[in-house]
PDB file of N, CA and C in Angstrom:
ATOM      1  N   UNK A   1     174.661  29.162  96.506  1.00  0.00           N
ATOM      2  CA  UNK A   1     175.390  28.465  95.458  1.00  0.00           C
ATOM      3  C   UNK A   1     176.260  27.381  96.087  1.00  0.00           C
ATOM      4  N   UNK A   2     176.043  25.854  94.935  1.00  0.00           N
ATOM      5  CA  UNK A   2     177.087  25.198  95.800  1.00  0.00           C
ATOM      6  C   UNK A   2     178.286  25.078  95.623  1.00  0.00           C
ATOM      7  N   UNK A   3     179.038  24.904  96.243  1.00  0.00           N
ATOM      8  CA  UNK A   3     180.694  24.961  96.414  1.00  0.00           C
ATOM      9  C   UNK A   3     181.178  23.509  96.113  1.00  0.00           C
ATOM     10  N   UNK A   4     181.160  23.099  94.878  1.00  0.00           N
ATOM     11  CA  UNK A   4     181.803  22.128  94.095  1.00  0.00           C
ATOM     12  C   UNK A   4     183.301  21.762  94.448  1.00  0.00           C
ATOM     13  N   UNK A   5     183.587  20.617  94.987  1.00  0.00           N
ATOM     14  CA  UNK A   5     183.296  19.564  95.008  1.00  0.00           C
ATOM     15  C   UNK A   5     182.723  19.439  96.799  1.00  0.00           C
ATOM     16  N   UNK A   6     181.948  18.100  96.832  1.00  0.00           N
ATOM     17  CA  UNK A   6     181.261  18.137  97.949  1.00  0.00           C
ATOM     18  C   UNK A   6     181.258  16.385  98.627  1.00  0.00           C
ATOM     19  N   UNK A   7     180.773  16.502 100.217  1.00  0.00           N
ATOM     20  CA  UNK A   7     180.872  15.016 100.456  1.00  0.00           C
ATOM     21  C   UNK A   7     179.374  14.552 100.834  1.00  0.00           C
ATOM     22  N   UNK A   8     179.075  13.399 100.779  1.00  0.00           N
ATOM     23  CA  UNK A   8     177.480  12.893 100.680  1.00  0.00           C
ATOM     24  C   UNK A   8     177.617  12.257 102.305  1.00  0.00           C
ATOM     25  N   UNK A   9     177.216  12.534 103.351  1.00  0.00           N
ATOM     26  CA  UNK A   9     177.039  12.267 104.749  1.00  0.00           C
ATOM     27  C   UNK A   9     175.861  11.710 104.597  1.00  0.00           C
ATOM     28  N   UNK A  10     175.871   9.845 104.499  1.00  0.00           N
ATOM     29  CA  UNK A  10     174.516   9.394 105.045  1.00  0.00           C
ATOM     30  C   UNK A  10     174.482   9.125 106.683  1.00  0.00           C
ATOM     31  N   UNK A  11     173.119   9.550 106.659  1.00  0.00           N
ATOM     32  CA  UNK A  11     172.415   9.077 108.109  1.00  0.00           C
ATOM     33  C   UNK A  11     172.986   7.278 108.541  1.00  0.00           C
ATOM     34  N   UNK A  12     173.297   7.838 109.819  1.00  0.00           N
ATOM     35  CA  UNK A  12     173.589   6.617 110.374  1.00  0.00           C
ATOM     36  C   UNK A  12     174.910   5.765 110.277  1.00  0.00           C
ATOM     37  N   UNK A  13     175.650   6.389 109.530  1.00  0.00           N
ATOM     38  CA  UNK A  13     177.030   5.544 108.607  1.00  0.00           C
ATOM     39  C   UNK A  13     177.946   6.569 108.552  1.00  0.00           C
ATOM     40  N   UNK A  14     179.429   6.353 108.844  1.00  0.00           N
ATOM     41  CA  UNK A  14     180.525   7.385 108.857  1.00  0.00           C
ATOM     42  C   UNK A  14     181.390   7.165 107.597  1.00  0.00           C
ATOM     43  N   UNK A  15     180.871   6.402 106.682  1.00  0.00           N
ATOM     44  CA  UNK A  15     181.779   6.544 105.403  1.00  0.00           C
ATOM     45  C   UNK A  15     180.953   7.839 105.056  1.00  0.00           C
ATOM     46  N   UNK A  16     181.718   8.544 104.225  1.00  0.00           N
ATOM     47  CA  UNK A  16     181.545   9.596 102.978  1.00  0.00           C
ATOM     48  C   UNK A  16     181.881   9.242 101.843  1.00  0.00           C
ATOM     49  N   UNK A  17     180.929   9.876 100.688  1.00  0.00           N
ATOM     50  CA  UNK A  17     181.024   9.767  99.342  1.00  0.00           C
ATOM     51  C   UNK A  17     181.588  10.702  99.242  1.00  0.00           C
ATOM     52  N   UNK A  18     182.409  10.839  98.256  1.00  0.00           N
ATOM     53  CA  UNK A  18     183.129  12.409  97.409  1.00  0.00           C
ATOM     54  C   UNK A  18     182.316  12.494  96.456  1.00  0.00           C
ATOM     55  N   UNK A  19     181.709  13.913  96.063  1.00  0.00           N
ATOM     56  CA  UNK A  19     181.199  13.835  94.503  1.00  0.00           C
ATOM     57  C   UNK A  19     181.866  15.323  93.707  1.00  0.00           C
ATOM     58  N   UNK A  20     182.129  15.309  92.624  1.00  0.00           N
ATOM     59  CA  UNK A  20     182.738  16.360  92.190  1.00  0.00           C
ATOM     60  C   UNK A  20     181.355  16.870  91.414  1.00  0.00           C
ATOM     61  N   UNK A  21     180.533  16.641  91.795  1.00  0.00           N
ATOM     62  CA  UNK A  21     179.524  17.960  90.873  1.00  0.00           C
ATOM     63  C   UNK A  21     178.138  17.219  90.807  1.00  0.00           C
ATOM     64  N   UNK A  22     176.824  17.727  90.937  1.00  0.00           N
ATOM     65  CA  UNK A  22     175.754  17.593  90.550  1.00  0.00           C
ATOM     66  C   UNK A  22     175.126  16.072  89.904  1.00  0.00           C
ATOM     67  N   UNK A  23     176.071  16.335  88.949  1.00  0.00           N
ATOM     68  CA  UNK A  23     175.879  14.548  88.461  1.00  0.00           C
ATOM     69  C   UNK A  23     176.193  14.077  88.858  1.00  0.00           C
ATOM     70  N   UNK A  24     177.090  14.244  89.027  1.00  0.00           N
ATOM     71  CA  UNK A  24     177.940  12.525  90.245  1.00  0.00           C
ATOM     72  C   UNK A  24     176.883  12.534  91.019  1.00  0.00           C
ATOM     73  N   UNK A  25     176.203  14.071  91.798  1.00  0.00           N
ATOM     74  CA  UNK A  25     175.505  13.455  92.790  1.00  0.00           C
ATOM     75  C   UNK A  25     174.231  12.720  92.428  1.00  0.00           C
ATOM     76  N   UNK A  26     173.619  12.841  91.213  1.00  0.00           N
ATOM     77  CA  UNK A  26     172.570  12.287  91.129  1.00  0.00           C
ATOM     78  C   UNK A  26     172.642  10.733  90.523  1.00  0.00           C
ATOM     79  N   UNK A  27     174.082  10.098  89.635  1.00  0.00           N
ATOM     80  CA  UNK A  27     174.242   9.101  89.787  1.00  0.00           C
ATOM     81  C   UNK A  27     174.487   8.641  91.011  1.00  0.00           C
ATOM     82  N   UNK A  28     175.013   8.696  92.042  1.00  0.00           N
ATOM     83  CA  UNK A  28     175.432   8.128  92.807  1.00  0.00           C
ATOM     84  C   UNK A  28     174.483   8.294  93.411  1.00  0.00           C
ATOM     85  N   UNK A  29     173.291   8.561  93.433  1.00  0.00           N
ATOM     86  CA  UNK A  29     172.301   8.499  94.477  1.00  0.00           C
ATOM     87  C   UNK A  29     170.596   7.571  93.583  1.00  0.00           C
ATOM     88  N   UNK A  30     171.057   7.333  92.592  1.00  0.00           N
ATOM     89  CA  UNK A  30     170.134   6.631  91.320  1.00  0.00           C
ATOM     90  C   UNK A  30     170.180   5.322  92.016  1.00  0.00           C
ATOM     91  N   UNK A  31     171.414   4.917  92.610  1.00  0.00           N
ATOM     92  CA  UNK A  31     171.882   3.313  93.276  1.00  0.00           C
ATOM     93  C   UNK A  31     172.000   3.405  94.737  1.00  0.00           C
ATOM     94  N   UNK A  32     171.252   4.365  95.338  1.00  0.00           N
ATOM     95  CA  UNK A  32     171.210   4.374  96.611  1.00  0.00           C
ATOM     96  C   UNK A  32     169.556   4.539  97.313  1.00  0.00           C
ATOM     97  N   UNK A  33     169.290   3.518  98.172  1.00  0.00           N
ATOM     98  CA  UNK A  33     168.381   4.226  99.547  1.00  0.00           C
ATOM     99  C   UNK A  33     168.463   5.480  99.973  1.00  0.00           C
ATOM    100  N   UNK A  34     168.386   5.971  99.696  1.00  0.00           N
ATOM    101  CA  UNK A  34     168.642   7.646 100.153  1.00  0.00           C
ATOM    102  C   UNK A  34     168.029   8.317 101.449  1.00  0.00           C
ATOM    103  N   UNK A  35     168.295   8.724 102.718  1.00  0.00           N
ATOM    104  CA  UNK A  35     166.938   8.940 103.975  1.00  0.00           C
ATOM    105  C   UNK A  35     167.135  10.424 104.050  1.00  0.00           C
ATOM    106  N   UNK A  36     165.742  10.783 104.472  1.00  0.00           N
ATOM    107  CA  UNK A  36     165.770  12.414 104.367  1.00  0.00           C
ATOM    108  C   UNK A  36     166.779  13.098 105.080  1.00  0.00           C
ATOM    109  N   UNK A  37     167.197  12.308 106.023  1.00  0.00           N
ATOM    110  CA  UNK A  37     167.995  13.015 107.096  1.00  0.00           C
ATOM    111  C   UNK A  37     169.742  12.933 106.616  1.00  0.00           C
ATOM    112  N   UNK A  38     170.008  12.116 105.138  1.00  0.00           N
ATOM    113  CA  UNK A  38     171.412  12.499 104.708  1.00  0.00           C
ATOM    114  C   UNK A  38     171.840  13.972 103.930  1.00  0.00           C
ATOM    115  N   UNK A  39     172.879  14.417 104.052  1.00  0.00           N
ATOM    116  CA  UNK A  39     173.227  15.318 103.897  1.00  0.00           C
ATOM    117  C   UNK A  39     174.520  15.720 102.963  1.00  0.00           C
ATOM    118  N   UNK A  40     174.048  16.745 102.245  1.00  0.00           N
ATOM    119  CA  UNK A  40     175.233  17.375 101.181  1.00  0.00           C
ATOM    120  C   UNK A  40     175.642  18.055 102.323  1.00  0.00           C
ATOM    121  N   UNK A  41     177.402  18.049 101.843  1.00  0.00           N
ATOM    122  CA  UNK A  41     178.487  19.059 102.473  1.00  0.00           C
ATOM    123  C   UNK A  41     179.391  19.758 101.794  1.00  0.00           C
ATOM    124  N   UNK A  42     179.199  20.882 101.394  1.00  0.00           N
ATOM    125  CA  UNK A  42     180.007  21.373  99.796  1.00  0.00           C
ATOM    126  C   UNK A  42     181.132  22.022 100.784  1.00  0.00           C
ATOM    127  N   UNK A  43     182.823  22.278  99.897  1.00  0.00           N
ATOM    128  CA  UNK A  43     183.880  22.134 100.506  1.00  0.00           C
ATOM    129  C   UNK A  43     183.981  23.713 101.224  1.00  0.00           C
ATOM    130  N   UNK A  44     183.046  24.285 101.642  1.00  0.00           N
ATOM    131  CA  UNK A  44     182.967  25.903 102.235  1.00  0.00           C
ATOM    132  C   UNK A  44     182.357  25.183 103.818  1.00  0.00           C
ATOM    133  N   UNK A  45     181.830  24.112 103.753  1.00  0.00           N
ATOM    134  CA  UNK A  45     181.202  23.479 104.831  1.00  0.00           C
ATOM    135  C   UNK A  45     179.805  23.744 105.025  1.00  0.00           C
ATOM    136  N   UNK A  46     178.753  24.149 103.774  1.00  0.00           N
ATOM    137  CA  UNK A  46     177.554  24.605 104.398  1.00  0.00           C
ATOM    138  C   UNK A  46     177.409  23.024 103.772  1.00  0.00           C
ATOM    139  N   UNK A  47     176.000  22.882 104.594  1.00  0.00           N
ATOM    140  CA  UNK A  47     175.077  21.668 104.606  1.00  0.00           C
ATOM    141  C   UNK A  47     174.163  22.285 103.825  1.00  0.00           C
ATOM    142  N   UNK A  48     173.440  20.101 102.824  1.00  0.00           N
ATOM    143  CA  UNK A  48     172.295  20.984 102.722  1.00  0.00           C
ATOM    144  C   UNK A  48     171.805  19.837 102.825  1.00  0.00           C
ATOM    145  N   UNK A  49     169.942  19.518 102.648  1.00  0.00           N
ATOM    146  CA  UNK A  49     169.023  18.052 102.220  1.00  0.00           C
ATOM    147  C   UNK A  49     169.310  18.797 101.167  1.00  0.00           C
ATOM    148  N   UNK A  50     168.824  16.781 100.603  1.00  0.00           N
ATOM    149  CA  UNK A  50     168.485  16.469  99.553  1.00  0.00           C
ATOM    150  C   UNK A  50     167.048  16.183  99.234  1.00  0.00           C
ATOM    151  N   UNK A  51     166.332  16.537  97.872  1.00  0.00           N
ATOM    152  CA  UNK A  51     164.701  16.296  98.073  1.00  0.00           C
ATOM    153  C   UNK A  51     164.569  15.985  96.107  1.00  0.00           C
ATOM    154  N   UNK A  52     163.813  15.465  95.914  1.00  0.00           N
ATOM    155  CA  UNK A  52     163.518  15.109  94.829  1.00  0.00           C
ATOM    156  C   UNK A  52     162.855  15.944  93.540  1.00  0.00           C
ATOM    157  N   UNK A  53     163.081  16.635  92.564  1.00  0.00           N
ATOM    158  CA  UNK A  53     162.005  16.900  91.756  1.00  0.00           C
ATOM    159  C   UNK A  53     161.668  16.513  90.490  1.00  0.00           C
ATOM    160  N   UNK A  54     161.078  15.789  89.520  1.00  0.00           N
ATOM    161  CA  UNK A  54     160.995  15.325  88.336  1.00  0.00           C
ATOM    162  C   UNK A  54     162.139  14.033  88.414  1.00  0.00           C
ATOM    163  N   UNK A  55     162.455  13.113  89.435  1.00  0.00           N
ATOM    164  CA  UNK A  55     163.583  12.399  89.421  1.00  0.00           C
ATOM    165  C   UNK A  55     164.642  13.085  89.479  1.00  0.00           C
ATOM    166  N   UNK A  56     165.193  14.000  89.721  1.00  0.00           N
ATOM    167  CA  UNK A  56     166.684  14.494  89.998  1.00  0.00           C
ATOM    168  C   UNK A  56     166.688  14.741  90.941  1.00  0.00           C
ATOM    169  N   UNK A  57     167.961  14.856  91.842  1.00  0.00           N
ATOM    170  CA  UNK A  57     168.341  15.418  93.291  1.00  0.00           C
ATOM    171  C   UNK A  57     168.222  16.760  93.331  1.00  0.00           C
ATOM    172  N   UNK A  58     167.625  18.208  94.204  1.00  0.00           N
ATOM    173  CA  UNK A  58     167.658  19.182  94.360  1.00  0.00           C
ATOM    174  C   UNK A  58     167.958  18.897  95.744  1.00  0.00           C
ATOM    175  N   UNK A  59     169.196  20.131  96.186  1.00  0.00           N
ATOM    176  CA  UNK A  59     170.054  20.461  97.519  1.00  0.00           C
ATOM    177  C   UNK A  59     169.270  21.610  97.770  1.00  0.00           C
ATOM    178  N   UNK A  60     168.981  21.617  98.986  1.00  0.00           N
ATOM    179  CA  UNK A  60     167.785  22.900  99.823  1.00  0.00           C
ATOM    180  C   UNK A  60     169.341  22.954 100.983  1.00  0.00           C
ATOM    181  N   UNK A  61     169.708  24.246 100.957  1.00  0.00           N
ATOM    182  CA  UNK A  61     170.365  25.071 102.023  1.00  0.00           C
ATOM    183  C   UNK A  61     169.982  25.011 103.173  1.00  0.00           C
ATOM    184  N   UNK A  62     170.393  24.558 104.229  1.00  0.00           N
ATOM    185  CA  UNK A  62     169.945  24.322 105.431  1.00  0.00           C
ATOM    186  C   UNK A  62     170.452  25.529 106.616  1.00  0.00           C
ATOM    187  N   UNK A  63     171.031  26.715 106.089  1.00  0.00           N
ATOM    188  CA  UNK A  63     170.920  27.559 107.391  1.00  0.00           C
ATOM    189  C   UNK A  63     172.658  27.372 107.859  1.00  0.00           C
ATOM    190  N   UNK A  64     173.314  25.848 107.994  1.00  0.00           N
ATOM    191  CA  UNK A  64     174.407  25.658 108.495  1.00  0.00           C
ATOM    192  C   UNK A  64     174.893  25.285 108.096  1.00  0.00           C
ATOM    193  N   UNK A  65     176.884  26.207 108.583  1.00  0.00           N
ATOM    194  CA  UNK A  65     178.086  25.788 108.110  1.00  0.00           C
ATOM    195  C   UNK A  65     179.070  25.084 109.491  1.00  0.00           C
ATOM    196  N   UNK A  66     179.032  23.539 108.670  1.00  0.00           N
ATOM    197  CA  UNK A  66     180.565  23.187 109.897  1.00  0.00           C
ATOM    198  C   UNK A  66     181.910  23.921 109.932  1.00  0.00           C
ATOM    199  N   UNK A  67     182.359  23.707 110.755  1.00  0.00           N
ATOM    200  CA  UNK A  67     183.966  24.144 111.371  1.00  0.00           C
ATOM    201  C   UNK A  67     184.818  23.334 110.350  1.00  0.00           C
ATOM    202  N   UNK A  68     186.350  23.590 110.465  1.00  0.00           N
ATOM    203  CA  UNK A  68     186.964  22.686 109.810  1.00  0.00           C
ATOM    204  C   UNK A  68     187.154  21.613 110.749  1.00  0.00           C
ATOM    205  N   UNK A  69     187.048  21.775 111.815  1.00  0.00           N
ATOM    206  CA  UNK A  69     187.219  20.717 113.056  1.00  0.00           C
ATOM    207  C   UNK A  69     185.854  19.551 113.069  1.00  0.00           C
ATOM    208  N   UNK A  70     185.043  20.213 112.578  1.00  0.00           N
ATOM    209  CA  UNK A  70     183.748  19.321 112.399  1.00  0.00           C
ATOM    210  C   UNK A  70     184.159  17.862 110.751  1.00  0.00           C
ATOM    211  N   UNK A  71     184.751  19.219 110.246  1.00  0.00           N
ATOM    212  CA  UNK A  71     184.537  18.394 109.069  1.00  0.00           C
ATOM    213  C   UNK A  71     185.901  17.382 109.393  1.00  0.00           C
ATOM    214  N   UNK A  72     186.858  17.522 109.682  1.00  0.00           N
ATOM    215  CA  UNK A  72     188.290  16.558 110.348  1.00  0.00           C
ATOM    216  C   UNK A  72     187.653  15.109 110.837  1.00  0.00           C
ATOM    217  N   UNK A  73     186.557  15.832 111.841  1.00  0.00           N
ATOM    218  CA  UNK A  73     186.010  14.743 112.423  1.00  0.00           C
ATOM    219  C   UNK A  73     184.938  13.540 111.781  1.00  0.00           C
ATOM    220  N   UNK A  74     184.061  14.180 110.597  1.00  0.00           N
ATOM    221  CA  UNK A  74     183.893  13.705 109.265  1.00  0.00           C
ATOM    222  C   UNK A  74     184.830  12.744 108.961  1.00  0.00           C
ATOM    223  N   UNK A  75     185.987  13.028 108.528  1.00  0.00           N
ATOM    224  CA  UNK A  75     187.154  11.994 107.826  1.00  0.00           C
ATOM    225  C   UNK A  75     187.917  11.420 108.438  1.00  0.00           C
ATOM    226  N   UNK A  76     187.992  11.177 110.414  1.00  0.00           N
ATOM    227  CA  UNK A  76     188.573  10.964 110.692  1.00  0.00           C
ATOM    228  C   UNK A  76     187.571   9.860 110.886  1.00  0.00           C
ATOM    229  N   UNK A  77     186.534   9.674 110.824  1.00  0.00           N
ATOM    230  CA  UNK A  77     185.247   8.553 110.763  1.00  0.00           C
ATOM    231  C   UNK A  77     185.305   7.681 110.301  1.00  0.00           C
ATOM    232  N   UNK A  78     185.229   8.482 109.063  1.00  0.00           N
ATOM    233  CA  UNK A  78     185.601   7.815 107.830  1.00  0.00           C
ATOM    234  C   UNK A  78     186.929   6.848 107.555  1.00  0.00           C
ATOM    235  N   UNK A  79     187.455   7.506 107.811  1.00  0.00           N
ATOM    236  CA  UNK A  79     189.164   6.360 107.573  1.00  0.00           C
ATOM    237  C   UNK A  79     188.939   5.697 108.801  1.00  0.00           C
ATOM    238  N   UNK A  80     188.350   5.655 109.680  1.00  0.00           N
ATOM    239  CA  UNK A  80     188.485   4.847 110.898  1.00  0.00           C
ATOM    240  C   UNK A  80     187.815   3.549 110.475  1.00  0.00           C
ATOM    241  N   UNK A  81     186.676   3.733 109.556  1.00  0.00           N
ATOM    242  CA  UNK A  81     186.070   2.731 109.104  1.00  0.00           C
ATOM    243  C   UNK A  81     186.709   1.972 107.962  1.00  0.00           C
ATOM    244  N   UNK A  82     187.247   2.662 107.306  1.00  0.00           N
ATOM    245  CA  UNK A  82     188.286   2.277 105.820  1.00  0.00           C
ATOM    246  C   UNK A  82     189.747   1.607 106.978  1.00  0.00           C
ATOM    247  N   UNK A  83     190.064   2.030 108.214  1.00  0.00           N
ATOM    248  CA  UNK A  83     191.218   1.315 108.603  1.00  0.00           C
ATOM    249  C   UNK A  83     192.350   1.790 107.734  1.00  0.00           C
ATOM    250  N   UNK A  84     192.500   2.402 107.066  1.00  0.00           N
ATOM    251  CA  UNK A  84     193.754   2.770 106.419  1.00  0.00           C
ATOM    252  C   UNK A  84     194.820   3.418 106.902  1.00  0.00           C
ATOM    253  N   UNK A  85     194.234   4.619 107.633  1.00  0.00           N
ATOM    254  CA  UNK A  85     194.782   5.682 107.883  1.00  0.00           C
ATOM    255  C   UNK A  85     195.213   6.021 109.313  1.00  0.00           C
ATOM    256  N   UNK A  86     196.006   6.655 109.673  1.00  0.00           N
ATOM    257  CA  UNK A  86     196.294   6.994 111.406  1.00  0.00           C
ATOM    258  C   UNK A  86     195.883   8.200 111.259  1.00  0.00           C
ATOM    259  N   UNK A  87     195.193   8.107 112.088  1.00  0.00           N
ATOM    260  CA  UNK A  87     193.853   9.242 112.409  1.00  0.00           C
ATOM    261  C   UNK A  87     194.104  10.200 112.984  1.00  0.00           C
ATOM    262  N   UNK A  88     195.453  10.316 113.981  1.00  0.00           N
ATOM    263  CA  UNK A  88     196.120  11.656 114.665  1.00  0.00           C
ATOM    264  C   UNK A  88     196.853  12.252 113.462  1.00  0.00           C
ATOM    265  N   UNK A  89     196.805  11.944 112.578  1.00  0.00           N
ATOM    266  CA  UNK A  89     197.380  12.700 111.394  1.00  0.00           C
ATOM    267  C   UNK A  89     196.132  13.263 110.019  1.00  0.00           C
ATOM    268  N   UNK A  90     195.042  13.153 110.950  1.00  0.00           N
ATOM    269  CA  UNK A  90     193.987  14.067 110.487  1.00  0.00           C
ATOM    270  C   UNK A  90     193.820  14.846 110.557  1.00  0.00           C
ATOM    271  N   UNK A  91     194.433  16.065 109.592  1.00  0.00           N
ATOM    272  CA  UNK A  91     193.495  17.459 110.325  1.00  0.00           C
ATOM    273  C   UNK A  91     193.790  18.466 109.516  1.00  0.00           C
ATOM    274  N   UNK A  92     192.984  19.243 108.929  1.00  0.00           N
ATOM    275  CA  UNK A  92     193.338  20.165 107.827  1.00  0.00           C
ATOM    276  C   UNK A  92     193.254  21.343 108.493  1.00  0.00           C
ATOM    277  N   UNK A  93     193.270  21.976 107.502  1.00  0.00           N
ATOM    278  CA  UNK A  93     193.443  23.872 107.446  1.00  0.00           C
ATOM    279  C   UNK A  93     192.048  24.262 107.021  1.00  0.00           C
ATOM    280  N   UNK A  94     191.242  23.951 106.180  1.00  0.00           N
ATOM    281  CA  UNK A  94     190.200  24.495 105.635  1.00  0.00           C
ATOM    282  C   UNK A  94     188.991  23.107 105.490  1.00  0.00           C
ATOM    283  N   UNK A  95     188.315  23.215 105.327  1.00  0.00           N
ATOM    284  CA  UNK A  95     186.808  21.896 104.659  1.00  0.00           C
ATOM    285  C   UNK A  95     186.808  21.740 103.385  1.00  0.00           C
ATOM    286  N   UNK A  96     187.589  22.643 102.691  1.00  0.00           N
ATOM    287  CA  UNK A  96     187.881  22.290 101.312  1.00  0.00           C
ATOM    288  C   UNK A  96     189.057  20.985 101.553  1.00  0.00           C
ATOM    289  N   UNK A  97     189.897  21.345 101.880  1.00  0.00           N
ATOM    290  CA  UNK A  97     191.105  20.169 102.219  1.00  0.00           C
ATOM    291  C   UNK A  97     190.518  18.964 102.678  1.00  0.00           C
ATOM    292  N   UNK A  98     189.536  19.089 103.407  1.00  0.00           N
ATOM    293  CA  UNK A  98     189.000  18.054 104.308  1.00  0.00           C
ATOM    294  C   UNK A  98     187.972  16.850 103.000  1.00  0.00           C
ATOM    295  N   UNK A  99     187.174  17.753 102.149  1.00  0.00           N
ATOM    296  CA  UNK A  99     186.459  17.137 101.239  1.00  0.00           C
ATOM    297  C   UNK A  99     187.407  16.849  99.991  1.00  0.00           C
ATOM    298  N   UNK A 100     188.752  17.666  99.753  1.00  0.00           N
ATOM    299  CA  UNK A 100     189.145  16.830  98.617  1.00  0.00           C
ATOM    300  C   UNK A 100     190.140  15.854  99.200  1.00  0.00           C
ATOM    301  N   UNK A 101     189.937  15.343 100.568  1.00  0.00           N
ATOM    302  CA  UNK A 101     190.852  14.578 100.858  1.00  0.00           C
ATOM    303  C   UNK A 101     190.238  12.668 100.310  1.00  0.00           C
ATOM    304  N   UNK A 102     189.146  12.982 100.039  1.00  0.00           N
ATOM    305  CA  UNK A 102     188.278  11.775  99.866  1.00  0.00           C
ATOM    306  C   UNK A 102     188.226  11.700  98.180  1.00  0.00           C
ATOM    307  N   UNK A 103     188.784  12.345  97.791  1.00  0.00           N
ATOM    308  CA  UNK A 103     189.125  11.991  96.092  1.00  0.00           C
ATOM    309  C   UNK A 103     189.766  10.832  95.971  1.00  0.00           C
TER     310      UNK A 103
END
């Protein structure tokens, strides 16, 4: 089961999408290139692909959960690329914290 809300990790690129649920993910992926190798990250930290059926997004469980240190490093990517943020002041307690930090 997935753990709502979640972040969209494309291949190759350190921004993250936030999506709060299913639809979001499948709009937000209606306007995207999508490559097999990007990845759902629901806020418990399991991964999953994404694969297609009838036109909608279906998430296949991939076996693995990041650390919260994995996922820190996720958003510390991320804002590095956004420039906003001071990045030694990244670092949560849980991957839930880490994914609703991108709301």
């Amino acid at each position: 089961m997935i753990n709502w809300p979640c972040m969209l990790k494309l291949e190759g690129d350190d921004e993250l999408i936030y999506l709060n649920s299913e639809k979001e993910l499948n709009g937000e992926c209606e306007g995207l290139i999508w490559d097999q190798e990007d990845r759902v990250i629901d806020s418990k930290g399991f991964v999953y692909s994404m694969m297609t059926k009838n036109s909608v997004i279906r998430l296949q469980h991939d076996q693995i959960q990041i650390s919260v240190e994995d996922a820190s490093k996720l958003i510390q990517s991320h804002e590095f690329c956004r420039a906003e943020v001071c990045l030694t002041k990244i670092q949560f307690d849980s991957v839930f914290e880490a994914v609703k930090s991108l709301e």
